[in-house]
N, C-alpha and C. Protein backbone atom coordinates (compact mmCIF):
# COMPACT_ATOMS: atom_id res chain seq x y z
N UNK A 1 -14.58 15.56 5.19
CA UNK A 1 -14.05 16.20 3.99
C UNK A 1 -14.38 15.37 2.76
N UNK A 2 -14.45 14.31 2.96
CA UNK A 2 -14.35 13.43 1.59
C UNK A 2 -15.73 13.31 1.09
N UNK A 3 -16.99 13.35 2.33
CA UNK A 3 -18.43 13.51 1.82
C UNK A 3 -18.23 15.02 1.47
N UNK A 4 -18.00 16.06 1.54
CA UNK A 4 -18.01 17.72 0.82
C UNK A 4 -17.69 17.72 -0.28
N UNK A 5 -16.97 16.44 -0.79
CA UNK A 5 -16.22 16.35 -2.40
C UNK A 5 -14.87 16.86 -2.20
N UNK A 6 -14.74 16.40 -1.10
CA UNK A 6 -12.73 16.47 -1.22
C UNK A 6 -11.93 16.30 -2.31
N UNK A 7 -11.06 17.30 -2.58
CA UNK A 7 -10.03 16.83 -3.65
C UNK A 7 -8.59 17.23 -3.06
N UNK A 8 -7.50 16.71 -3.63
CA UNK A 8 -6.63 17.27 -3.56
C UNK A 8 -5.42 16.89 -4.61
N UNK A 9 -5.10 18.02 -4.87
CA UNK A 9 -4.06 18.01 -6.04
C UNK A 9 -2.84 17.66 -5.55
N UNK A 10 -2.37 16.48 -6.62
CA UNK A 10 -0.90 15.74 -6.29
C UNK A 10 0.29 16.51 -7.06
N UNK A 11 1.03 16.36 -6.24
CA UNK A 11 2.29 16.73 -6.34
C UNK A 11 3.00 16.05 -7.83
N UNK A 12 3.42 16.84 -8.52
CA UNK A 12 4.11 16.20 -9.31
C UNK A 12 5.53 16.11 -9.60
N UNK A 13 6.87 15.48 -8.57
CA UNK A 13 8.07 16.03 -8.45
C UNK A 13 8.98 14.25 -8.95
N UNK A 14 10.07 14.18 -8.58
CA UNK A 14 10.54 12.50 -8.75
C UNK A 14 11.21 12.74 -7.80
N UNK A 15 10.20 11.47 -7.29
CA UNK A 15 10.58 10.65 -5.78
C UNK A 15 10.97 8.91 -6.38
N UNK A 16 11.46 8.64 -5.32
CA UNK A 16 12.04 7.45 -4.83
C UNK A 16 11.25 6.31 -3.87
N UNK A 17 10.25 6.06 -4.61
CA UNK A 17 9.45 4.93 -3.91
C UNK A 17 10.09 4.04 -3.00
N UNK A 18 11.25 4.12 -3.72
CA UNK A 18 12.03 2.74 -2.65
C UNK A 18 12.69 3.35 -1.46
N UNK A 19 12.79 4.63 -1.54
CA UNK A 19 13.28 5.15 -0.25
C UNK A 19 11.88 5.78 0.65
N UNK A 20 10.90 6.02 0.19
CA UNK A 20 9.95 6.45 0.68
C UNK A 20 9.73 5.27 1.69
N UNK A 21 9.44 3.82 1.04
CA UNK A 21 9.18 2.49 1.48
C UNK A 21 10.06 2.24 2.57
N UNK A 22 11.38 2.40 2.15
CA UNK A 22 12.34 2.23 3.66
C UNK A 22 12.18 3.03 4.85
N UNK A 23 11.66 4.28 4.91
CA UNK A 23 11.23 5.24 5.74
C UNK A 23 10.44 4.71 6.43
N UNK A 24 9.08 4.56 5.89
CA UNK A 24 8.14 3.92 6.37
C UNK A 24 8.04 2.67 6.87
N UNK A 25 8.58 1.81 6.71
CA UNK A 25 9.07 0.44 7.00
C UNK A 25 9.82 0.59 8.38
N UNK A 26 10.35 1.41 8.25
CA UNK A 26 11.42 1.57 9.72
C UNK A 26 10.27 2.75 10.45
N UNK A 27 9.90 3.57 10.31
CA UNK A 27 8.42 4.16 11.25
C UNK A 27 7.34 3.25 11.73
N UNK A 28 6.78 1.76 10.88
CA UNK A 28 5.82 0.97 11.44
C UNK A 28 6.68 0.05 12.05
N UNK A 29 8.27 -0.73 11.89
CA UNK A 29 8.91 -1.85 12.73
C UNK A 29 8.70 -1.53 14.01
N UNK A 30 8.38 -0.58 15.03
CA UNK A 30 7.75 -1.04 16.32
C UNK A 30 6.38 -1.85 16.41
N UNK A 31 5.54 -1.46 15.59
CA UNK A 31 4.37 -1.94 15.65
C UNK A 31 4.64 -3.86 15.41
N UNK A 32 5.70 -3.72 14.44
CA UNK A 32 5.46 -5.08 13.91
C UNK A 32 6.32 -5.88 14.90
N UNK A 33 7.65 -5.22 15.67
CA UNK A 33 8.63 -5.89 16.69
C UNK A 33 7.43 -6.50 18.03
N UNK A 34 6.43 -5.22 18.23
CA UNK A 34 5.31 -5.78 19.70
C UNK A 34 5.02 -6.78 19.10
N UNK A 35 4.86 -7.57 17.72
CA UNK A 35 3.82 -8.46 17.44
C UNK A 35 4.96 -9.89 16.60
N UNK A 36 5.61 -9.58 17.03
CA UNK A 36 7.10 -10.55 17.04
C UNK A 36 7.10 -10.68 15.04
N UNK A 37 6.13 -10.27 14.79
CA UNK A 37 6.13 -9.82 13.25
C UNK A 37 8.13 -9.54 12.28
N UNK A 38 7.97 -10.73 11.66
CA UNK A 38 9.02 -10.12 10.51
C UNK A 38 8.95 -9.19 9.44
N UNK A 39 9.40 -7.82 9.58
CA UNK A 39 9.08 -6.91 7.96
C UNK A 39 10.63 -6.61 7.66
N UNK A 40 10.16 -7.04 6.30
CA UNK A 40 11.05 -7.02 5.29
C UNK A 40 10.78 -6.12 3.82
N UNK A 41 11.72 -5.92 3.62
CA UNK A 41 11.71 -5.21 1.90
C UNK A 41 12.47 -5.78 1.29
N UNK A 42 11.81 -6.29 -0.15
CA UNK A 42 12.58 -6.77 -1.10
C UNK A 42 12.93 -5.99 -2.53
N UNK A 43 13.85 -5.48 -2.66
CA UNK A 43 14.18 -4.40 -4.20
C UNK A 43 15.21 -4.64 -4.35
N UNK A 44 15.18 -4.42 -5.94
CA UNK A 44 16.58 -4.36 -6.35
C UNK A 44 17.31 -3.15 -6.10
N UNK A 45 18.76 -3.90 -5.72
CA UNK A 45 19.83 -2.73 -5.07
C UNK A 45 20.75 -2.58 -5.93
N UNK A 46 21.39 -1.00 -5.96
CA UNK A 46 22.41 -1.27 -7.04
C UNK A 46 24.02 -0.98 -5.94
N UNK A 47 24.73 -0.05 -6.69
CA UNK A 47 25.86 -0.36 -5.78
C UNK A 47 26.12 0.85 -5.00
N UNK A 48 26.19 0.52 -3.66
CA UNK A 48 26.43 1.13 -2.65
C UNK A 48 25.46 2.00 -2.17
N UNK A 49 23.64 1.20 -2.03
CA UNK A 49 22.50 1.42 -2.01
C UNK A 49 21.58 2.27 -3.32
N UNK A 50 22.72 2.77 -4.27
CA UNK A 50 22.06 3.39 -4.82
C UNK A 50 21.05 2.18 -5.83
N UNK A 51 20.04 2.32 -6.56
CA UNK A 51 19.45 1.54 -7.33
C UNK A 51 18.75 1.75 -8.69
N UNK A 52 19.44 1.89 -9.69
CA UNK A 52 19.66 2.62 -10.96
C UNK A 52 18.51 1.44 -11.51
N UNK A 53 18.38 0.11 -10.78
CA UNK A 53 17.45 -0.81 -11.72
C UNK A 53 15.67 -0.05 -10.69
N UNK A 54 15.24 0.93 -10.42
CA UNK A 54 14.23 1.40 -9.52
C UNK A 54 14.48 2.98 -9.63
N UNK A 55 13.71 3.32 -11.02
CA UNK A 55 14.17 4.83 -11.76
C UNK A 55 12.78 5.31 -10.59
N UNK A 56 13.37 6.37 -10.35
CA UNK A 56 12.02 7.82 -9.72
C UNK A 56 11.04 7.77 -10.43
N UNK A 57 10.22 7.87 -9.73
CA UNK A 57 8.82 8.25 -10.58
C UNK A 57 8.71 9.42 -10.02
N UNK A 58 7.29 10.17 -10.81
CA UNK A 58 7.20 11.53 -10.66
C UNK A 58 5.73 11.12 -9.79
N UNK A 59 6.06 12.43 -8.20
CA UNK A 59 4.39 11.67 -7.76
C UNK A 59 4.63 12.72 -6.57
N UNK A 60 3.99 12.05 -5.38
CA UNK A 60 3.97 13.31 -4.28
C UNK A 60 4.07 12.74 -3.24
N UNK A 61 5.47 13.24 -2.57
CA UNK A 61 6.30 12.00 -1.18
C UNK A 61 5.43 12.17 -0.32
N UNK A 62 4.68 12.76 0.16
CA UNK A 62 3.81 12.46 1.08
C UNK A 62 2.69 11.43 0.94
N UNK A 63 2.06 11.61 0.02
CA UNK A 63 0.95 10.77 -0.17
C UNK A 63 1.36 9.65 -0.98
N UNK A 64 2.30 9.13 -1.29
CA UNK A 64 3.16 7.76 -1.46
C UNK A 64 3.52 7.57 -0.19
N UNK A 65 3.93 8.27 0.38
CA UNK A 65 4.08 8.01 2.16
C UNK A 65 2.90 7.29 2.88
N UNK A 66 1.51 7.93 2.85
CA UNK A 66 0.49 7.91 2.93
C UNK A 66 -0.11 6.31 2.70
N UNK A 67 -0.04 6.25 1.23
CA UNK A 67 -0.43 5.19 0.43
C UNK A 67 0.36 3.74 1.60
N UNK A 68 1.62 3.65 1.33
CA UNK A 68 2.55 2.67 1.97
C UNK A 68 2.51 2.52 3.64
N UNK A 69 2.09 3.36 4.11
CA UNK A 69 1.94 3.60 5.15
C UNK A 69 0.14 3.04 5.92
N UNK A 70 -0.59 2.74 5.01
CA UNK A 70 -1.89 2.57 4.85
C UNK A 70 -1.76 0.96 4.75
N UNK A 71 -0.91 0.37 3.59
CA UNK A 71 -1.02 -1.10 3.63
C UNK A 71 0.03 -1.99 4.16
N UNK A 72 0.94 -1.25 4.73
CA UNK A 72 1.76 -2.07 5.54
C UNK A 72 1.14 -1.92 6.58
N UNK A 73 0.43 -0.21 7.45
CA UNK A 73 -0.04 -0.89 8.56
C UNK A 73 -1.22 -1.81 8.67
N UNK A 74 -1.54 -1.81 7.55
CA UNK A 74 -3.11 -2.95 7.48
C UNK A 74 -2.29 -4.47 8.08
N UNK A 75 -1.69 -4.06 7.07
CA UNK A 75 -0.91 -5.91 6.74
C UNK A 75 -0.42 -5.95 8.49
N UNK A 76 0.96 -5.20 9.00
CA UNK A 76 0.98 -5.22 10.34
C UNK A 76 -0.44 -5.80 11.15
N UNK A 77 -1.39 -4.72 11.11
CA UNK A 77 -2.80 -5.07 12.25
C UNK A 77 -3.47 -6.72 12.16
N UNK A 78 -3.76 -6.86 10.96
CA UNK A 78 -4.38 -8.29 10.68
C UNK A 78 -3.05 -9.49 10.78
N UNK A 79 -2.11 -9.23 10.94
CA UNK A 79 -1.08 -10.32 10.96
C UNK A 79 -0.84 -10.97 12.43
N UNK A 80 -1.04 -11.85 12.45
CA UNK A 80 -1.25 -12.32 14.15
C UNK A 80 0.46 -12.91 14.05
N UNK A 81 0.89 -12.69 15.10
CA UNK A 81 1.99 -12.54 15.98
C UNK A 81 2.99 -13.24 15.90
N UNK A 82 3.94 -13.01 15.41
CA UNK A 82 5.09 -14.30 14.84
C UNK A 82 4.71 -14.77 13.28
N UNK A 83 4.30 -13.79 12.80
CA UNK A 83 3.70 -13.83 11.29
C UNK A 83 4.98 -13.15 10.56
N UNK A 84 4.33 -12.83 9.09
CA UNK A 84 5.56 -12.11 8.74
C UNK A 84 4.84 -11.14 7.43
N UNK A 85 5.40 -9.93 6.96
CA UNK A 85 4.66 -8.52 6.30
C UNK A 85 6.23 -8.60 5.24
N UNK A 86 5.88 -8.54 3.89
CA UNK A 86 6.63 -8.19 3.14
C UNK A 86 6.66 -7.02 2.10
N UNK A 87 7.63 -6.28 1.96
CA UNK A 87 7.10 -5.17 0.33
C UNK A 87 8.21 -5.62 -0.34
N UNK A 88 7.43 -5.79 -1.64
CA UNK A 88 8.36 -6.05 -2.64
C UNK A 88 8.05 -4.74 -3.40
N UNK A 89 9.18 -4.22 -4.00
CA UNK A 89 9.41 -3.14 -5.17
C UNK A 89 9.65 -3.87 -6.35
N UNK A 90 9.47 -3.36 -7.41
CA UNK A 90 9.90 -4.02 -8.73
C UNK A 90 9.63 -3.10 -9.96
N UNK A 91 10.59 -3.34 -11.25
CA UNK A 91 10.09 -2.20 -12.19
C UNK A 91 9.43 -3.84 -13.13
N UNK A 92 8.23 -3.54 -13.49
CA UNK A 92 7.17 -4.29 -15.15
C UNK A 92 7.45 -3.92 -15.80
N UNK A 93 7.76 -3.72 -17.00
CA UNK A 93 7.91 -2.79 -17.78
C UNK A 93 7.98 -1.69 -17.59
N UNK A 94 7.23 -1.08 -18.35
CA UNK A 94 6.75 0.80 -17.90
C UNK A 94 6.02 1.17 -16.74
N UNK A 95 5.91 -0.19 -15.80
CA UNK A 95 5.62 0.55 -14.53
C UNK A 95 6.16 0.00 -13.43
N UNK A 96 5.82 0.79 -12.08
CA UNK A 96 6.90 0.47 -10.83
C UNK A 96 5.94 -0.45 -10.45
N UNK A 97 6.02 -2.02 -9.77
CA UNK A 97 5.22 -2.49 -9.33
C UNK A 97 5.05 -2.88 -8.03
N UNK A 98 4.59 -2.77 -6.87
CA UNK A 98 4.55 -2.72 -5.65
C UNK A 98 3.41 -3.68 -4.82
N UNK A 99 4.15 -4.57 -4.03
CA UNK A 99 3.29 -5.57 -3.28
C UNK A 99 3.34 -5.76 -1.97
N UNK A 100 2.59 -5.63 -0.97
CA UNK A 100 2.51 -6.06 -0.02
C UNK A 100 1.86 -6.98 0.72
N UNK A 101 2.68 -8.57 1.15
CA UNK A 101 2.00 -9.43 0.99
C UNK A 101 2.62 -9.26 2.46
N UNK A 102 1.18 -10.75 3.63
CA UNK A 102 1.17 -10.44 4.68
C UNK A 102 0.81 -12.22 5.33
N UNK A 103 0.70 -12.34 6.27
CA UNK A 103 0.20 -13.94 6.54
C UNK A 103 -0.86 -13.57 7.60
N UNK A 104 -1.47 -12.94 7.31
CA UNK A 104 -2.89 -12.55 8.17
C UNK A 104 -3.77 -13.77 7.62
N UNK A 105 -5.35 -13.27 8.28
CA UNK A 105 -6.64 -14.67 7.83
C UNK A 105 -6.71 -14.36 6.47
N UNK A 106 -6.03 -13.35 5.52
CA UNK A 106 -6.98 -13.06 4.52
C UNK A 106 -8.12 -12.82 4.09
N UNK A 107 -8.49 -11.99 3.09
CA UNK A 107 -9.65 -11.28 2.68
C UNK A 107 -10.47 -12.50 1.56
N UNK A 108 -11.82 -13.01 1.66
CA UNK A 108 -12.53 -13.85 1.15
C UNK A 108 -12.78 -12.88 -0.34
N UNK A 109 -12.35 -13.94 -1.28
CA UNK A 109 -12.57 -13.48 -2.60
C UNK A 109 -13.54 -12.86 -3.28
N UNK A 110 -14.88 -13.40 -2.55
CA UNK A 110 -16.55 -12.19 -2.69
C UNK A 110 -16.22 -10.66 -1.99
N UNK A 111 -15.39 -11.10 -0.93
CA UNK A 111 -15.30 -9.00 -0.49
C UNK A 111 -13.46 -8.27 -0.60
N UNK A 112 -12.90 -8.72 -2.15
CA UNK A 112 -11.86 -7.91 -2.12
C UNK A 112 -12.50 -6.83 -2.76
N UNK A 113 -13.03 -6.26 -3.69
CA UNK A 113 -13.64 -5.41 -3.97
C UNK A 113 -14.31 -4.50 -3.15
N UNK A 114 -14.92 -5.02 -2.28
CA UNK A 114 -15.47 -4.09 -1.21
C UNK A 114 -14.31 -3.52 -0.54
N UNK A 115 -13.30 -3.41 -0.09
CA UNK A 115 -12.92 -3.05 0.97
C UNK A 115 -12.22 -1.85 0.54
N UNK A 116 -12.20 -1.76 -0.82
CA UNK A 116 -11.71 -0.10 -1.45
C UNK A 116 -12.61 0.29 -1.03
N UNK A 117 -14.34 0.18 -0.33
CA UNK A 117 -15.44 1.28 -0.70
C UNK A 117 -15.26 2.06 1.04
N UNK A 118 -15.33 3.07 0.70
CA UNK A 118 -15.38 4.46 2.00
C UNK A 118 -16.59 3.65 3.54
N UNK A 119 -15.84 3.33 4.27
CA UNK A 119 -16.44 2.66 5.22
C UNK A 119 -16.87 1.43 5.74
N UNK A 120 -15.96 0.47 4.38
CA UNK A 120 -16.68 -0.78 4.21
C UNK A 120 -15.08 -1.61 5.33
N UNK A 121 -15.51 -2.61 5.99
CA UNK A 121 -14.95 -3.17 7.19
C UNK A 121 -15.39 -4.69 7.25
N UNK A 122 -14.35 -5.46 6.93
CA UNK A 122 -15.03 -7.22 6.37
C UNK A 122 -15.99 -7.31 8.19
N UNK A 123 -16.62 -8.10 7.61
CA UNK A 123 -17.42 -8.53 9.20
C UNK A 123 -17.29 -9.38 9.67
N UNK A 124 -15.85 -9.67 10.06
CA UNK A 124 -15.59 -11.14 10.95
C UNK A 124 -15.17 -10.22 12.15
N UNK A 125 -15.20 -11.38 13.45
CA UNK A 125 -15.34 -10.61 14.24
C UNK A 125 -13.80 -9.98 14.69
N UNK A 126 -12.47 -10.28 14.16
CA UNK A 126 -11.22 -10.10 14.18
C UNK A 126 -10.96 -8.58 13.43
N UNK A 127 -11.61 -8.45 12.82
CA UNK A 127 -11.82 -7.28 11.74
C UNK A 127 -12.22 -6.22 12.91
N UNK A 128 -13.49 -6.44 13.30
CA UNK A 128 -14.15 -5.31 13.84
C UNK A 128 -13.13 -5.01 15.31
N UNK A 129 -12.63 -6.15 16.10
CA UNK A 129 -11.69 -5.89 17.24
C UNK A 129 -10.59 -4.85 16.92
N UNK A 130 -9.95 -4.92 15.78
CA UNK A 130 -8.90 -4.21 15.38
C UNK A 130 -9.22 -2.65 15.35
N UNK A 131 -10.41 -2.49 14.89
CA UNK A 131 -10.67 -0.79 15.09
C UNK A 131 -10.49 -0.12 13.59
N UNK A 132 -10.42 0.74 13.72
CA UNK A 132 -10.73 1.51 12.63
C UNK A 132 -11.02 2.52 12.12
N UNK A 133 -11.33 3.20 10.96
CA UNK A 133 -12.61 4.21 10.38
C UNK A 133 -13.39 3.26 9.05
N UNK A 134 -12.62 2.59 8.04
CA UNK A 134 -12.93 1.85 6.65
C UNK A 134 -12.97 3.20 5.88
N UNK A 135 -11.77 3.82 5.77
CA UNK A 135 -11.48 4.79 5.12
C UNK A 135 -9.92 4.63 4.55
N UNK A 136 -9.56 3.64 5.21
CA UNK A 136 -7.65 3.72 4.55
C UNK A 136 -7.51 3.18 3.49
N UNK A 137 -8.07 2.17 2.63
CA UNK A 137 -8.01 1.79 1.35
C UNK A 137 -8.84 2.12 0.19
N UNK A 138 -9.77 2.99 1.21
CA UNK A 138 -10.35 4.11 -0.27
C UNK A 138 -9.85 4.93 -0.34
N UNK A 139 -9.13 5.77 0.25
CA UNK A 139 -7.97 7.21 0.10
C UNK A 139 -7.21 6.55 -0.55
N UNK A 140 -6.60 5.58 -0.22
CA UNK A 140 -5.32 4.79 -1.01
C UNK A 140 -5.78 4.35 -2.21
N UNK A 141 -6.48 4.10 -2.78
CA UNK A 141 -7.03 3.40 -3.88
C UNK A 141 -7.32 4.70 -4.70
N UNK A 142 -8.04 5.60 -4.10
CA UNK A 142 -7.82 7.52 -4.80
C UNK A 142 -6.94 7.84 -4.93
N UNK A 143 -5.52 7.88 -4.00
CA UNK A 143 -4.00 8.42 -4.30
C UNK A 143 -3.73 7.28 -5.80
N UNK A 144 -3.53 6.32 -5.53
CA UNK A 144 -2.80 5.66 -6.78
C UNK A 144 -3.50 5.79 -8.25
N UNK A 145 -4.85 5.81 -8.12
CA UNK A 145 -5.54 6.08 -9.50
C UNK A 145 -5.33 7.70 -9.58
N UNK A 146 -4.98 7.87 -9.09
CA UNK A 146 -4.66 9.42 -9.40
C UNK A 146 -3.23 9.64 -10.12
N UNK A 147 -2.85 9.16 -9.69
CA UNK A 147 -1.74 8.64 -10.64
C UNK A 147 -1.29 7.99 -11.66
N UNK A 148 -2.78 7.72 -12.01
CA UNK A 148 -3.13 6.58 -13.18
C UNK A 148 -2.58 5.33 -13.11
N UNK A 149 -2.63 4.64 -11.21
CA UNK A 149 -2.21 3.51 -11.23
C UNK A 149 -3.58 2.74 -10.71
N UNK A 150 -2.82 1.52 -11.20
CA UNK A 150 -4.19 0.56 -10.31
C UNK A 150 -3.81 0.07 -9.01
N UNK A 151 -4.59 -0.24 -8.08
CA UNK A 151 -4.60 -0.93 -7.18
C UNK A 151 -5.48 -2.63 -6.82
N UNK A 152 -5.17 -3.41 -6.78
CA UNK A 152 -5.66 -4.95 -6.23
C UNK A 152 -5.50 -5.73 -5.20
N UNK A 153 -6.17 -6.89 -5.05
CA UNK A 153 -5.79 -7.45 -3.87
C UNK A 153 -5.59 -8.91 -4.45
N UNK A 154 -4.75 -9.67 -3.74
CA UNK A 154 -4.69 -11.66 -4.42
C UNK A 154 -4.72 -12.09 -3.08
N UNK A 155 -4.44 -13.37 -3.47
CA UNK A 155 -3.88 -14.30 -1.72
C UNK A 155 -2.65 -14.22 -1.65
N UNK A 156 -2.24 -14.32 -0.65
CA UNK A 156 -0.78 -13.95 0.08
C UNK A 156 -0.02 -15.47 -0.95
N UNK A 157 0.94 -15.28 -0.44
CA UNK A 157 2.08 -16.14 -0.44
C UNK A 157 1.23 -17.96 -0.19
N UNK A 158 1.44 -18.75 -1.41
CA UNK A 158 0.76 -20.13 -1.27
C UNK A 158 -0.72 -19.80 -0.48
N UNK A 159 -1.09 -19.01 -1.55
CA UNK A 159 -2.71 -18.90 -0.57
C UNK A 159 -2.95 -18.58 0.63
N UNK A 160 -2.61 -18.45 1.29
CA UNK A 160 -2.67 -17.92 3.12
C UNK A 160 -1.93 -16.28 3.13
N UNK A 161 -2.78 -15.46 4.11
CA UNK A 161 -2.84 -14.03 4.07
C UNK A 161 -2.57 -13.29 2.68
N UNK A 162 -2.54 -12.02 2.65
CA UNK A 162 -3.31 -11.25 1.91
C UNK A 162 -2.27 -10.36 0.87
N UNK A 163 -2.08 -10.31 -0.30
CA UNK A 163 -1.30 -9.15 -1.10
C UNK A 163 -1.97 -8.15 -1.93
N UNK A 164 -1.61 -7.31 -1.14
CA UNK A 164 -2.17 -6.09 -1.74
C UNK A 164 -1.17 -5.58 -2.47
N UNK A 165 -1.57 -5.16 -3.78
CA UNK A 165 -0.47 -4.85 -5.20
C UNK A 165 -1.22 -3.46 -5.80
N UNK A 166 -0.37 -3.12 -6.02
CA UNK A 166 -0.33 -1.79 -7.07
C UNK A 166 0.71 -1.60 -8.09
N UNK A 167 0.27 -1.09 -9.22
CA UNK A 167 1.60 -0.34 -10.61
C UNK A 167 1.35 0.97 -10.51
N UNK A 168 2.05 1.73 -10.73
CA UNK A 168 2.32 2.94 -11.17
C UNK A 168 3.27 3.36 -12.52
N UNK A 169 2.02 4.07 -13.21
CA UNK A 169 3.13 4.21 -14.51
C UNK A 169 4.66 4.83 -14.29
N UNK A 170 6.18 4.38 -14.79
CA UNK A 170 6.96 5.41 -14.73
C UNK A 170 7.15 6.66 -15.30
N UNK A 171 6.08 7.07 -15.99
CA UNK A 171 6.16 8.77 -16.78
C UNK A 171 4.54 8.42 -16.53
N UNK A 172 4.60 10.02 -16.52
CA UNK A 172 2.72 10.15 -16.48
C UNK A 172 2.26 11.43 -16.03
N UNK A 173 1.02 11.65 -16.33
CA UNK A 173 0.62 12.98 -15.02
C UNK A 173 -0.78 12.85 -14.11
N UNK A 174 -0.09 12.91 -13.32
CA UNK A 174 -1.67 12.89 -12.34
C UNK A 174 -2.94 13.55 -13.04
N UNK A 175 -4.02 12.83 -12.01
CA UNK A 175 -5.33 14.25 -12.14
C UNK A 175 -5.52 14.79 -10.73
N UNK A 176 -6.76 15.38 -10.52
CA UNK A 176 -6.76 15.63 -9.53
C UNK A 176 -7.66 14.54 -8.53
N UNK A 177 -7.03 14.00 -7.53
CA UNK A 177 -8.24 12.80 -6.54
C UNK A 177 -9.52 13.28 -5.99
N UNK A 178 -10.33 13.56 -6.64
CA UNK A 178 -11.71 13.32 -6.41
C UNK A 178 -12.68 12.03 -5.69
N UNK A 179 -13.73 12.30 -4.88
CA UNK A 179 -14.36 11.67 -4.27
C UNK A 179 -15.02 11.18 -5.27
N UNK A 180 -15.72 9.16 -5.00
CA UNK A 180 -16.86 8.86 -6.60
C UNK A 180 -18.16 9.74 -5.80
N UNK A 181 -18.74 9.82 -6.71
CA UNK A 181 -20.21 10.72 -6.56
C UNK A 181 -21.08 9.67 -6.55
């Protein structure tokens, strides 16, 4: 689909990133319990779960589903065993800011860029064992700019494994996610 020039039009409703994130977080904790893996979420809470400091954004619960669901299970797969996978939520200013940092080998600073591209798969040999398509962080990297957010990658926590970060504006309007040509 995505070589035909896939598109698909996002939803524009207000969702709850931070509850989307808890969903999902509790759908991948088996993956991360086989791998003695700690996941955690860090957001601000307000009282009696509700969280008035973590306003809705307007976007499309599935494919924020999608998105979160894409880099926690990354972070899960590359995290060797008794490691630990974190999401932090946070509001920046005018945007929601979202990180998922991990204690995997980490991604070498010549190929964070690559690994948004449709098929691209680092070439160590830990990479290629894990399996794949090299399609989950270019869909993901299309959902959030579609939203007119960015997506990046840094070093994890004191340099060791990997954070993958994104903003999303809090007001905005999508376009539609198009394939690059």
């Amino acid at each position: 689909r995505i070589e035909s020039g896939w598109s698909v039009q996002l939803k524009q409703e207000p969702i709850s990133l931070l509850e989307i994130a808890k969903q999902r977080i509790e759908e991948l904790r088996p993956q991360a319990d086989a791998k003695s893996i700690q996941l955690s979420l860090v957001a601000p809470e307000g009282s009696a779960g509700a969280s008035p400091s973590l306003p809705k954004i307007m976007g499309d619960e599935e494919r924020m589903g999608q998105v979160l669901t894409n880099l926690i299970g990354n972070a899960i797969k590359f995290t060797p065993e008794k490691g630990e996978v974190v999401v932090k939520i946070k509001v920046d200013g005018a945007l929601l800011h979202v990180e998922v940092i991990d204690t995997g080998p980490g991604i070498p600073a010549e190929e964070r860029q690559k690994v948004f591209d449709k098929f691209y798969q680092l070439s160590n040999l830990h990479t290629r064992q894990q399996g794949g398509s090299g399609l989950g962080l270019s869909i993901t990297k299309s959902i959030i700019e579609g939203y007119g957010g960015t997506l990046w990658i840094d070093d994890g926590d004191q340099g060791r494994g990997s954070n993958f970060q994104f903003v999303l504006p809090l007001t905005g309007k999508s376009q539609d996610v198009k394939r690059e040509t």
